[in-house]
N, C-alpha and C. Protein backbone atom coordinates (compact mmCIF):
# COMPACT_ATOMS: atom_id res chain seq x y z
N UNK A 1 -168.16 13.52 -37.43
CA UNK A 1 -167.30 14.55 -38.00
C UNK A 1 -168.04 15.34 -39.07
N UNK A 2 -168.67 14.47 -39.90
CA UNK A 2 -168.99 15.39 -41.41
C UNK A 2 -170.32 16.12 -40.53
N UNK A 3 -171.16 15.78 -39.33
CA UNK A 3 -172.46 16.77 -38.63
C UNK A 3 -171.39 18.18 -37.96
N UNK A 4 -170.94 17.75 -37.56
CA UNK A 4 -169.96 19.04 -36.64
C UNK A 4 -169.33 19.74 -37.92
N UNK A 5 -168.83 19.03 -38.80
CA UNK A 5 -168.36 20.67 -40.22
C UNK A 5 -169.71 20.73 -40.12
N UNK A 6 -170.49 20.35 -40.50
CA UNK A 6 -171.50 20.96 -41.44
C UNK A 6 -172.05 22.40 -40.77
N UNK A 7 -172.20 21.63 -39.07
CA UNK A 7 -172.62 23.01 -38.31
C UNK A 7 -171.22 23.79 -38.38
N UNK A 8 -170.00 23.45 -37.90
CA UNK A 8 -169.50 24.93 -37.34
C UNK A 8 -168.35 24.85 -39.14
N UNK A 9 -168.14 24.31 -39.46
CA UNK A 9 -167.55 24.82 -41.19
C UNK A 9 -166.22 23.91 -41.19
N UNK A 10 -165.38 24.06 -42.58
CA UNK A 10 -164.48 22.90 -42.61
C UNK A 10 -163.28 23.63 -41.56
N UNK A 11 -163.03 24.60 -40.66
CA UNK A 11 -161.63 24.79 -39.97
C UNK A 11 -162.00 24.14 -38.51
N UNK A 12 -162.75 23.35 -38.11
CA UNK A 12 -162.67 23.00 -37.18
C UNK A 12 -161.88 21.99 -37.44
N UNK A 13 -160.99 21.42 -35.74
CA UNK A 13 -160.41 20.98 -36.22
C UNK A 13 -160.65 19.83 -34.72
N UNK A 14 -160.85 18.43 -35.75
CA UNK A 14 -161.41 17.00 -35.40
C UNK A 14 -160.42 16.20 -35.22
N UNK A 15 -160.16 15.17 -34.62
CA UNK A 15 -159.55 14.28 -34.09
C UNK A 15 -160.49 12.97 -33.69
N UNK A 16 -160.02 12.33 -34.46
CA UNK A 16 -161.19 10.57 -33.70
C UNK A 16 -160.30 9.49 -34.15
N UNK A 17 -160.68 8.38 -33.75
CA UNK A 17 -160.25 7.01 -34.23
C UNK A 17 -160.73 6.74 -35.47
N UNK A 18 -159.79 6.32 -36.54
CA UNK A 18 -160.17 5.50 -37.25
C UNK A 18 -160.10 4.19 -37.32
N UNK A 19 -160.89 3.29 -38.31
CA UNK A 19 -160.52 1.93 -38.23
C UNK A 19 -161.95 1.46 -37.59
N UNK A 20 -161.38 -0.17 -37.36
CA UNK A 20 -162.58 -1.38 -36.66
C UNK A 20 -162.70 -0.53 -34.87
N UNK A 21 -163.89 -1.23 -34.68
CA UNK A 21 -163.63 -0.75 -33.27
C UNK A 21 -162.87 -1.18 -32.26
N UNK A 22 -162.39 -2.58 -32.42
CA UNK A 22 -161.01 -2.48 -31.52
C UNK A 22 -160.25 -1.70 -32.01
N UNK A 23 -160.23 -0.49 -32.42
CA UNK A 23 -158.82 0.29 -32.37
C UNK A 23 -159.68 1.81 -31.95
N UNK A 24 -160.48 1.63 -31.71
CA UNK A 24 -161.77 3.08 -30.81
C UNK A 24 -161.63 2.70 -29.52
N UNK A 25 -162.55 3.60 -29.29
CA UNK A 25 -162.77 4.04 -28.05
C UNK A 25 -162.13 4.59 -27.68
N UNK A 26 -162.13 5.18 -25.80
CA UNK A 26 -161.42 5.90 -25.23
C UNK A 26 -160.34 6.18 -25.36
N UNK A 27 -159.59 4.74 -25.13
CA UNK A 27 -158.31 5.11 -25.31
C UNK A 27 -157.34 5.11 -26.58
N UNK A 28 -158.15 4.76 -27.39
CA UNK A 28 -157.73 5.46 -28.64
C UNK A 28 -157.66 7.00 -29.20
N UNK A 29 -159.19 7.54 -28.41
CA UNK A 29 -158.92 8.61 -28.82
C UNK A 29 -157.89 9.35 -27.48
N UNK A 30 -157.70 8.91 -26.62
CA UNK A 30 -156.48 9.50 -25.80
C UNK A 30 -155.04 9.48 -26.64
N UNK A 31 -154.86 8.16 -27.09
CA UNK A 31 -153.48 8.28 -28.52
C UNK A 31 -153.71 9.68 -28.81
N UNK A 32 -154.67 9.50 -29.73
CA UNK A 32 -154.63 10.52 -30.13
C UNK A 32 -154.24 12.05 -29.92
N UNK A 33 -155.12 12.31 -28.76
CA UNK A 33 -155.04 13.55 -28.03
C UNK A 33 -153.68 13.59 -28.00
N UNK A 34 -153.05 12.70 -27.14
CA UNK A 34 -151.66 12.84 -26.93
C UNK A 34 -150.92 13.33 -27.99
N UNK A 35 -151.12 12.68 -29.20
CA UNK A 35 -150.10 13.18 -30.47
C UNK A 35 -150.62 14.37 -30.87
N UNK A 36 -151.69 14.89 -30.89
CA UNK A 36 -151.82 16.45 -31.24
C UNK A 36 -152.34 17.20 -29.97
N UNK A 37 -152.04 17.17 -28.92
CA UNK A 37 -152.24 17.98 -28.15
C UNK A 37 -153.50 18.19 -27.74
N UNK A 38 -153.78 18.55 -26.48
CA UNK A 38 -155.09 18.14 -25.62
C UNK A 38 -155.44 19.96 -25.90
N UNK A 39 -156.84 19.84 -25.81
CA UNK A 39 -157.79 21.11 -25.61
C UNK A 39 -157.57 21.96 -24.40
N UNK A 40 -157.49 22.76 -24.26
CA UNK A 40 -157.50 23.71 -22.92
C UNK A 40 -159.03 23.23 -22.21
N UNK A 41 -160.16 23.46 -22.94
CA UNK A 41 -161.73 23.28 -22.86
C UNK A 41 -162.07 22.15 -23.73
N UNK A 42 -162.58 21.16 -22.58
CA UNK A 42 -163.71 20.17 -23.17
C UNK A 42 -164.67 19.67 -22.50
N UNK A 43 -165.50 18.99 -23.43
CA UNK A 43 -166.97 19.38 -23.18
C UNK A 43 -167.63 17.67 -23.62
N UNK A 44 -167.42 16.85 -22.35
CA UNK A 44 -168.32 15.59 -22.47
C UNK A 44 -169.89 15.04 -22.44
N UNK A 45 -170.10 14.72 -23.52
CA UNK A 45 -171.84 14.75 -23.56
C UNK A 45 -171.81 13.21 -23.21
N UNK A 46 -172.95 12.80 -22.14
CA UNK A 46 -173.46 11.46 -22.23
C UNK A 46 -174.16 11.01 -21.44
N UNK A 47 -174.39 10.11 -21.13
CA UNK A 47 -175.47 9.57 -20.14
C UNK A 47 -175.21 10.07 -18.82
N UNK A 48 -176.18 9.61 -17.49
CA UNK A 48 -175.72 9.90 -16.13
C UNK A 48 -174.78 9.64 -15.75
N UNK A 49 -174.13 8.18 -16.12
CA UNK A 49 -173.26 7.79 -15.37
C UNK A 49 -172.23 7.04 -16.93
N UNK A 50 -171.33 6.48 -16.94
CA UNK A 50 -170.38 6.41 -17.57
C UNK A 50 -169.47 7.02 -18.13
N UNK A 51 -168.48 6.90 -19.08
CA UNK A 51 -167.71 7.31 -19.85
C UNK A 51 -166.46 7.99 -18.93
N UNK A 52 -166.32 7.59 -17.60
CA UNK A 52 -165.26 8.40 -16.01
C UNK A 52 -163.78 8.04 -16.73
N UNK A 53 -163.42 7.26 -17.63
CA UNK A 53 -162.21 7.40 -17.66
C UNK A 53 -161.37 9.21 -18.74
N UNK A 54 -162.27 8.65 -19.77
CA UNK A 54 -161.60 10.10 -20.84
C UNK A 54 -161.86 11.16 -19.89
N UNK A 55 -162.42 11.57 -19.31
CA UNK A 55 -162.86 12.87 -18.44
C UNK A 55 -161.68 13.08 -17.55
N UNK A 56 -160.94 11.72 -16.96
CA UNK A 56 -160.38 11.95 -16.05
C UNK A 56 -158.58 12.46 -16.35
N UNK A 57 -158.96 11.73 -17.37
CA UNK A 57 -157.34 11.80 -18.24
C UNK A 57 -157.21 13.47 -18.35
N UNK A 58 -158.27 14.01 -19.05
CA UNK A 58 -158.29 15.13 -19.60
C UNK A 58 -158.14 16.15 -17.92
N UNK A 59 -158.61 15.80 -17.26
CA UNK A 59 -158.66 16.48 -15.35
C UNK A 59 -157.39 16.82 -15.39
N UNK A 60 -156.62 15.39 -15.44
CA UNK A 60 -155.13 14.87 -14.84
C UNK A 60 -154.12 16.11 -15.53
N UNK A 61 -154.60 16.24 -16.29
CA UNK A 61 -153.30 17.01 -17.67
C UNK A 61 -153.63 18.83 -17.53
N UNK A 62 -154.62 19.14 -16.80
CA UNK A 62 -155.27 20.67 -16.28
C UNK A 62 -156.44 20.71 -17.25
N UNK A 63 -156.37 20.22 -18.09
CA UNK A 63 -158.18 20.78 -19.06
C UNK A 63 -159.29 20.86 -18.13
N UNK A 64 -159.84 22.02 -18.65
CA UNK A 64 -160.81 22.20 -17.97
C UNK A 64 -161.86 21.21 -19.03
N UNK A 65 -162.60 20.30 -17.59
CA UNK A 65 -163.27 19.32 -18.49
C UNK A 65 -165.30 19.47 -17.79
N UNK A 66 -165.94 19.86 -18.96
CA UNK A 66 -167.31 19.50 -18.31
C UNK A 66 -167.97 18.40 -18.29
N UNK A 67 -168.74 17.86 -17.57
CA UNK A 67 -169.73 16.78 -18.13
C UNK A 67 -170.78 17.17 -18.05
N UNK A 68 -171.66 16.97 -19.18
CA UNK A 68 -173.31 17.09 -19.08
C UNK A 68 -174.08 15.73 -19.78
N UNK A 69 -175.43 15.65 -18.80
CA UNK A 69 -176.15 13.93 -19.26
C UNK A 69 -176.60 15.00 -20.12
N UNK A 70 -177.04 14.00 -20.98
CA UNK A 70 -177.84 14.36 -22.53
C UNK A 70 -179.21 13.37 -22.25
N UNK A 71 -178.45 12.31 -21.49
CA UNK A 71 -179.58 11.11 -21.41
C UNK A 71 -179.59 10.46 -20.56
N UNK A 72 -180.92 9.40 -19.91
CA UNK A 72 -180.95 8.94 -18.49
C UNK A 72 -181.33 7.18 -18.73
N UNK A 73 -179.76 6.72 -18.70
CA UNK A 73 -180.45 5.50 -18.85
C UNK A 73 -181.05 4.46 -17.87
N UNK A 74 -182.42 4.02 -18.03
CA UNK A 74 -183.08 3.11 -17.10
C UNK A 74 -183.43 1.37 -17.19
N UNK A 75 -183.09 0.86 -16.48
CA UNK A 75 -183.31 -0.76 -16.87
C UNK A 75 -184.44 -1.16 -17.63
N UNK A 76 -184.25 -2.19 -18.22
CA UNK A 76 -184.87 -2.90 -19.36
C UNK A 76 -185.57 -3.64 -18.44
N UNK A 77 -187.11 -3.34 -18.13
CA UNK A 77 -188.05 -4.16 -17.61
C UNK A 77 -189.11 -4.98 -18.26
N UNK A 78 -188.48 -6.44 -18.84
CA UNK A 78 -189.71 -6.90 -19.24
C UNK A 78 -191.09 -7.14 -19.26
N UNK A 79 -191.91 -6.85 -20.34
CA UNK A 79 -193.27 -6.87 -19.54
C UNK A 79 -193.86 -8.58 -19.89
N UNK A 80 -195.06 -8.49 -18.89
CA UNK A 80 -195.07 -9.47 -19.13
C UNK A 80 -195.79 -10.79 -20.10
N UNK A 81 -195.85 -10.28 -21.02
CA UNK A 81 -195.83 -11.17 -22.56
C UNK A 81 -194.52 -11.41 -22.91
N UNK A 82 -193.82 -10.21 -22.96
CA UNK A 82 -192.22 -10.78 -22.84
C UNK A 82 -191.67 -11.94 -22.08
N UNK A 83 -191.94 -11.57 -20.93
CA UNK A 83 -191.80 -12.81 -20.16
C UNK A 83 -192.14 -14.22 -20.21
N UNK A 84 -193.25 -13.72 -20.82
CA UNK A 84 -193.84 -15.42 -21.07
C UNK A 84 -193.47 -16.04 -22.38
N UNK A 85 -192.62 -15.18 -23.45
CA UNK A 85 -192.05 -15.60 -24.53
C UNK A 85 -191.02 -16.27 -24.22
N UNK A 86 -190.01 -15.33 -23.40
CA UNK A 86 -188.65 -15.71 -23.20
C UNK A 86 -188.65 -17.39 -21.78
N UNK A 87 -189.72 -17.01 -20.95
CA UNK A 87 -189.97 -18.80 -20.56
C UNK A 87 -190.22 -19.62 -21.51
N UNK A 88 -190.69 -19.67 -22.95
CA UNK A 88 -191.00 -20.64 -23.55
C UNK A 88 -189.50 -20.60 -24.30
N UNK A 89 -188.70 -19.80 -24.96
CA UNK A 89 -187.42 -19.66 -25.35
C UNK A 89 -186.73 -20.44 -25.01
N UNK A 90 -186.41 -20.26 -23.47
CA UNK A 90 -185.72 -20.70 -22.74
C UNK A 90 -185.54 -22.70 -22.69
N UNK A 91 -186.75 -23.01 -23.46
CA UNK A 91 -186.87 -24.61 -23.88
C UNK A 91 -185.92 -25.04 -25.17
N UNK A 92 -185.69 -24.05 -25.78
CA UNK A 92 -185.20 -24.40 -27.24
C UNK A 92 -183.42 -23.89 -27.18
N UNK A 93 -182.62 -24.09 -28.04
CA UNK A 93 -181.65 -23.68 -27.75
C UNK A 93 -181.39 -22.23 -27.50
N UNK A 94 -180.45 -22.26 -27.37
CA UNK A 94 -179.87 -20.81 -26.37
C UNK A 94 -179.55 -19.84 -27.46
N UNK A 95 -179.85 -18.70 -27.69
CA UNK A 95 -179.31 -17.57 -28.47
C UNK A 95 -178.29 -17.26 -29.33
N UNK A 96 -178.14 -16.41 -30.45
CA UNK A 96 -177.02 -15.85 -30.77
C UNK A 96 -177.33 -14.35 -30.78
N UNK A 97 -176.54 -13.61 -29.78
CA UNK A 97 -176.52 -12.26 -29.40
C UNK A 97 -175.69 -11.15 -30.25
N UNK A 98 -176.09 -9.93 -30.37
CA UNK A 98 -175.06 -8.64 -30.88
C UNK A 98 -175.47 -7.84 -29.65
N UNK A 99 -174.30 -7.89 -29.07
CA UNK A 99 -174.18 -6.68 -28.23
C UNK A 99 -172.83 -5.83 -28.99
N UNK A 100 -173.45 -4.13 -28.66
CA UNK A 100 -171.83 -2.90 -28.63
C UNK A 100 -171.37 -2.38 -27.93
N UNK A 101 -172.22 -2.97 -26.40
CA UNK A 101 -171.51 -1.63 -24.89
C UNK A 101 -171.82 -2.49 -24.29
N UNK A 102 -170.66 -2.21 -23.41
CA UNK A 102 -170.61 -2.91 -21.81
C UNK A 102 -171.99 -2.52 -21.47
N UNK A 103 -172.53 -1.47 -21.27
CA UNK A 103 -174.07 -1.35 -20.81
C UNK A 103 -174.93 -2.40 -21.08
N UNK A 104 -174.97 -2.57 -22.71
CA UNK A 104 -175.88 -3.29 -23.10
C UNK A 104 -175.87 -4.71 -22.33
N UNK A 105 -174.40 -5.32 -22.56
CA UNK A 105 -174.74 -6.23 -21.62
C UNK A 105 -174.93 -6.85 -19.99
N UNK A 106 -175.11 -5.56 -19.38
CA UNK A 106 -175.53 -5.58 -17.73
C UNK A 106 -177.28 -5.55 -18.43
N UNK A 107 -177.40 -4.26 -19.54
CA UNK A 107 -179.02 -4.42 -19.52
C UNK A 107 -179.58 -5.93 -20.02
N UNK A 108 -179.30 -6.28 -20.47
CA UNK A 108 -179.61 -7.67 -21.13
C UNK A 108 -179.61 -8.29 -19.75
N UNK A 109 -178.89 -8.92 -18.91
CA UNK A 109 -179.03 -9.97 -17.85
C UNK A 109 -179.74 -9.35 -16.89
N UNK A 110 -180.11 -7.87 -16.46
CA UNK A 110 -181.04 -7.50 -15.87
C UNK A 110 -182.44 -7.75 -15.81
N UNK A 111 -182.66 -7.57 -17.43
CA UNK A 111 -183.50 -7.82 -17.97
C UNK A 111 -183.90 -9.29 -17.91
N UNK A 112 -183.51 -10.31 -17.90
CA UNK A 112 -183.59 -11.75 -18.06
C UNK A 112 -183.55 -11.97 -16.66
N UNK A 113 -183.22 -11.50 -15.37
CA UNK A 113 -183.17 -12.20 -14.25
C UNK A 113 -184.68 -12.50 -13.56
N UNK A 114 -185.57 -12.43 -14.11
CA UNK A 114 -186.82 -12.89 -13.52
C UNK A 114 -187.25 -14.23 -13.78
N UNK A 115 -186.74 -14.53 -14.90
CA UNK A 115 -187.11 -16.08 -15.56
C UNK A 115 -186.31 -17.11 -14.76
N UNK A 116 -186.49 -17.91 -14.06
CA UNK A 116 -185.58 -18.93 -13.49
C UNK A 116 -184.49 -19.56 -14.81
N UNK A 117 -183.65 -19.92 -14.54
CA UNK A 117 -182.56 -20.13 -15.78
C UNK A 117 -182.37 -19.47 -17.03
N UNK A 118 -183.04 -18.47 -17.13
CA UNK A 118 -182.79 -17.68 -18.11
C UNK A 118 -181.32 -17.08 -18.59
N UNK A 119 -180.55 -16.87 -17.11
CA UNK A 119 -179.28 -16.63 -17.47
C UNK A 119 -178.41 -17.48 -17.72
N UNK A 120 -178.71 -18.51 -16.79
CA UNK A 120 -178.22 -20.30 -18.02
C UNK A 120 -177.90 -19.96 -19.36
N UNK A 121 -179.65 -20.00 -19.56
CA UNK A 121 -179.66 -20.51 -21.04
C UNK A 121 -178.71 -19.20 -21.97
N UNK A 122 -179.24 -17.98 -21.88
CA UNK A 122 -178.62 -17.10 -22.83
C UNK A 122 -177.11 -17.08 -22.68
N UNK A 123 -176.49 -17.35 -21.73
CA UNK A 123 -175.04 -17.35 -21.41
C UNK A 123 -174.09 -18.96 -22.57
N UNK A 124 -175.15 -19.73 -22.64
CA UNK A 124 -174.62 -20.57 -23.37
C UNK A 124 -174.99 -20.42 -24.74
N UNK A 125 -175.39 -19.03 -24.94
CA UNK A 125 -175.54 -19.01 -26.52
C UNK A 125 -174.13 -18.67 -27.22
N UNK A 126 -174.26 -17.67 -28.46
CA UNK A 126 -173.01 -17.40 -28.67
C UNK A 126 -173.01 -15.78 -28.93
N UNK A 127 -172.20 -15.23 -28.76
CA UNK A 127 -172.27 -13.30 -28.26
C UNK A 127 -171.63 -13.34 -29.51
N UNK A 128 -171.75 -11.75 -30.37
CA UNK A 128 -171.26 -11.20 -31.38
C UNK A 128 -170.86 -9.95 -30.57
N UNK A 129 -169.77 -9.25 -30.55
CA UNK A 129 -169.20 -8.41 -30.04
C UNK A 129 -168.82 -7.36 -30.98
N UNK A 130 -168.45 -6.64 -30.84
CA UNK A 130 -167.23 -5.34 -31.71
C UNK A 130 -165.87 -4.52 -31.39
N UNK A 131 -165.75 -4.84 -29.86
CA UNK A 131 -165.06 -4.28 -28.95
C UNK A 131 -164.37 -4.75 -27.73
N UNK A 132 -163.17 -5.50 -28.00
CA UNK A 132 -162.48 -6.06 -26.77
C UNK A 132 -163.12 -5.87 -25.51
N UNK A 133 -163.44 -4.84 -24.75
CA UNK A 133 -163.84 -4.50 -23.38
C UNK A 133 -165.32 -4.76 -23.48
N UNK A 134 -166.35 -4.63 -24.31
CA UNK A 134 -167.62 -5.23 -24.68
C UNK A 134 -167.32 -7.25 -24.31
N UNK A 135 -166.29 -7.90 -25.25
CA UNK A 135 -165.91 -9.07 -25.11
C UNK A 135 -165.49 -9.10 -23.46
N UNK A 136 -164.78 -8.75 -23.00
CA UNK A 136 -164.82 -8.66 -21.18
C UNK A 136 -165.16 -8.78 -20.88
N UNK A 137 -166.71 -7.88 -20.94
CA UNK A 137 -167.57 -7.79 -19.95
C UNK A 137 -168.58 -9.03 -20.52
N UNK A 138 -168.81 -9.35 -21.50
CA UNK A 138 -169.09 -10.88 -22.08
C UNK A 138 -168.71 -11.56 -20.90
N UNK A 139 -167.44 -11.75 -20.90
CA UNK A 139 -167.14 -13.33 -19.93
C UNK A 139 -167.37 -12.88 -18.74
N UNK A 140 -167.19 -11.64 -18.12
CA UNK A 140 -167.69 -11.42 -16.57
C UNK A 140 -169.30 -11.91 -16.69
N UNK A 141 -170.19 -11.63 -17.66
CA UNK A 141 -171.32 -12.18 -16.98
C UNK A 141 -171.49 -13.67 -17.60
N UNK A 142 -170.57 -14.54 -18.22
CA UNK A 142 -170.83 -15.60 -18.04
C UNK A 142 -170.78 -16.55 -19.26
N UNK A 143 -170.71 -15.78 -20.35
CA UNK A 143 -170.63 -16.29 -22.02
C UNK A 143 -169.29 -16.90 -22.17
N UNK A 144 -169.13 -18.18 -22.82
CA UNK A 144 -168.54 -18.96 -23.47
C UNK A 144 -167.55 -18.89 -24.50
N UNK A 145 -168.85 -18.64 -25.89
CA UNK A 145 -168.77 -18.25 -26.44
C UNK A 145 -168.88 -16.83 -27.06
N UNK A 146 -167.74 -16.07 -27.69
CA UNK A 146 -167.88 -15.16 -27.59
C UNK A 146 -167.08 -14.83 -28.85
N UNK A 147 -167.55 -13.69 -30.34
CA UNK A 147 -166.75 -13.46 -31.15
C UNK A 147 -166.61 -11.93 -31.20
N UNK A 148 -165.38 -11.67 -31.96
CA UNK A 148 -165.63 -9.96 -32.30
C UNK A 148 -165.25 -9.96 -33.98
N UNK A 149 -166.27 -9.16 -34.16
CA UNK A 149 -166.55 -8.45 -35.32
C UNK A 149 -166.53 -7.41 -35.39
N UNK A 150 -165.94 -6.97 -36.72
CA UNK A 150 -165.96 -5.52 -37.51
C UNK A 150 -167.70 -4.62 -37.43
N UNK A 151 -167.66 -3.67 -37.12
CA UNK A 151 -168.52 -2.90 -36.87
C UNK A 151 -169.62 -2.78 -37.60
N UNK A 152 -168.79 -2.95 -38.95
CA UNK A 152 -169.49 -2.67 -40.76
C UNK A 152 -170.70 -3.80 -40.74
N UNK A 153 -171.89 -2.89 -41.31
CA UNK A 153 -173.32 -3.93 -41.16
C UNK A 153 -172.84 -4.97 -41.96
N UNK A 154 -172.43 -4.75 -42.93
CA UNK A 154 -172.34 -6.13 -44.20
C UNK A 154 -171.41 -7.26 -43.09
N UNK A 155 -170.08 -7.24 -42.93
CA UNK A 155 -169.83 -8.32 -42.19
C UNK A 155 -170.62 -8.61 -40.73
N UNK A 156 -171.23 -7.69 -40.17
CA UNK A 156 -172.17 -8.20 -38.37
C UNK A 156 -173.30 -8.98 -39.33
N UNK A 157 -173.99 -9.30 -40.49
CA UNK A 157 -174.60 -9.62 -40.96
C UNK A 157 -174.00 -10.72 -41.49
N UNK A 158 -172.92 -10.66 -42.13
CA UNK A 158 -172.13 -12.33 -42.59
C UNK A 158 -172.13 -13.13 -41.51
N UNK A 159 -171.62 -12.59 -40.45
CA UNK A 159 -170.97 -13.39 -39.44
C UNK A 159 -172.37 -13.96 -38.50
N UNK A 160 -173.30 -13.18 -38.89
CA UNK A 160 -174.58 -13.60 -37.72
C UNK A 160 -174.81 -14.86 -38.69
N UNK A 161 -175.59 -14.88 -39.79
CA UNK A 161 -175.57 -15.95 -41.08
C UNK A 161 -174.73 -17.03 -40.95
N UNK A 162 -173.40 -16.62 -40.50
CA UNK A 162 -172.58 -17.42 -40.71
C UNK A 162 -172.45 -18.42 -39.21
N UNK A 163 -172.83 -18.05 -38.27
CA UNK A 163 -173.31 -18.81 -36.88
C UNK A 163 -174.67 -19.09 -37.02
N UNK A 164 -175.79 -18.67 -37.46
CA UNK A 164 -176.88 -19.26 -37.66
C UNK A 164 -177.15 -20.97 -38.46
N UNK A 165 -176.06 -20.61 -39.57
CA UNK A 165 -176.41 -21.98 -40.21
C UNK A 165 -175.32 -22.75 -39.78
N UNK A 166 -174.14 -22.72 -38.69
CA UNK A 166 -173.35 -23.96 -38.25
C UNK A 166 -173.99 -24.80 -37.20
């Protein structure tokens, strides 16, 4: 918000979620929209592929809606020193993870599927989350354990501390 005044001045007029991020995302900012009224013209920036639901909402209701990639995201290919770290890893206990997007965590097990049990082991670590549907997609690929946390560095930093030394 405060980059967009700065470029176009204080009468634009903004709409977002506030709060932790379980109360963001999409369909929060759809609440939103709904209570002050949807754009005639909008204009979705993002990767190749994601983000199909807000776009579609906005279709459904007549907005004229664009999408343009800004960015191309490609799998996380370990190389291989990586590889040979995460086989020796894979001996000691299992991880404590921060993931913030469902992406991240398809890239993460992509990334790990070359190591024989690798997805074992990291699945029995323990996930730090921020976002209900992030936590989802947690247990679809296989995590246990799984917490959500406030977005704010100071607590993702308590709470990592605070699973490190139990």
């Amino acid at each position: 918000a405060r980059v967009i005044r700065a470029a176009w001045g204080p009468k634009v007029k903004l709409i977002y979620p506030e709060g932790d991020a379980s109360h963001s995302g999409s369909e929060a900012l759809w609440s939103l929209v709904q209570a002050h009224g949807a754009p005639s013209r909008v204009l979705f920036l993002r990767g190749q592929t994601g983000r199909e639901w807000l776009p579609e909402q906005f279709r459904r209701i007549g907005s004229d809606v664009v999408v343009l990639s800004t960015y191309i995201r490609v799998p996380l290919e370990l190389t291989v020193p990586q590889l040979h770290r995460l086989e020796k890893a894979i001996l000691g206990p299992s991880p404590l993870i921060y993931l913030t997007s469902t992406d991240a965590v398809d890239v993460l097990m992509h990334a790990v599927r070359p190591v024989p049990n690798a997805r074992m082991w990291i699945t029995r670590g323990k996930a730090l989350t921020i976002h209900p549907r992030v936590e989802s997609r947690l247990r679809e690929a296989g995590f246990q354990s799984i917490e959500l946390t406030s977005p704010d560095e100071n607590e993702v930093i308590a709470r990592i501390r605070e699973s490190l030394a139990a």
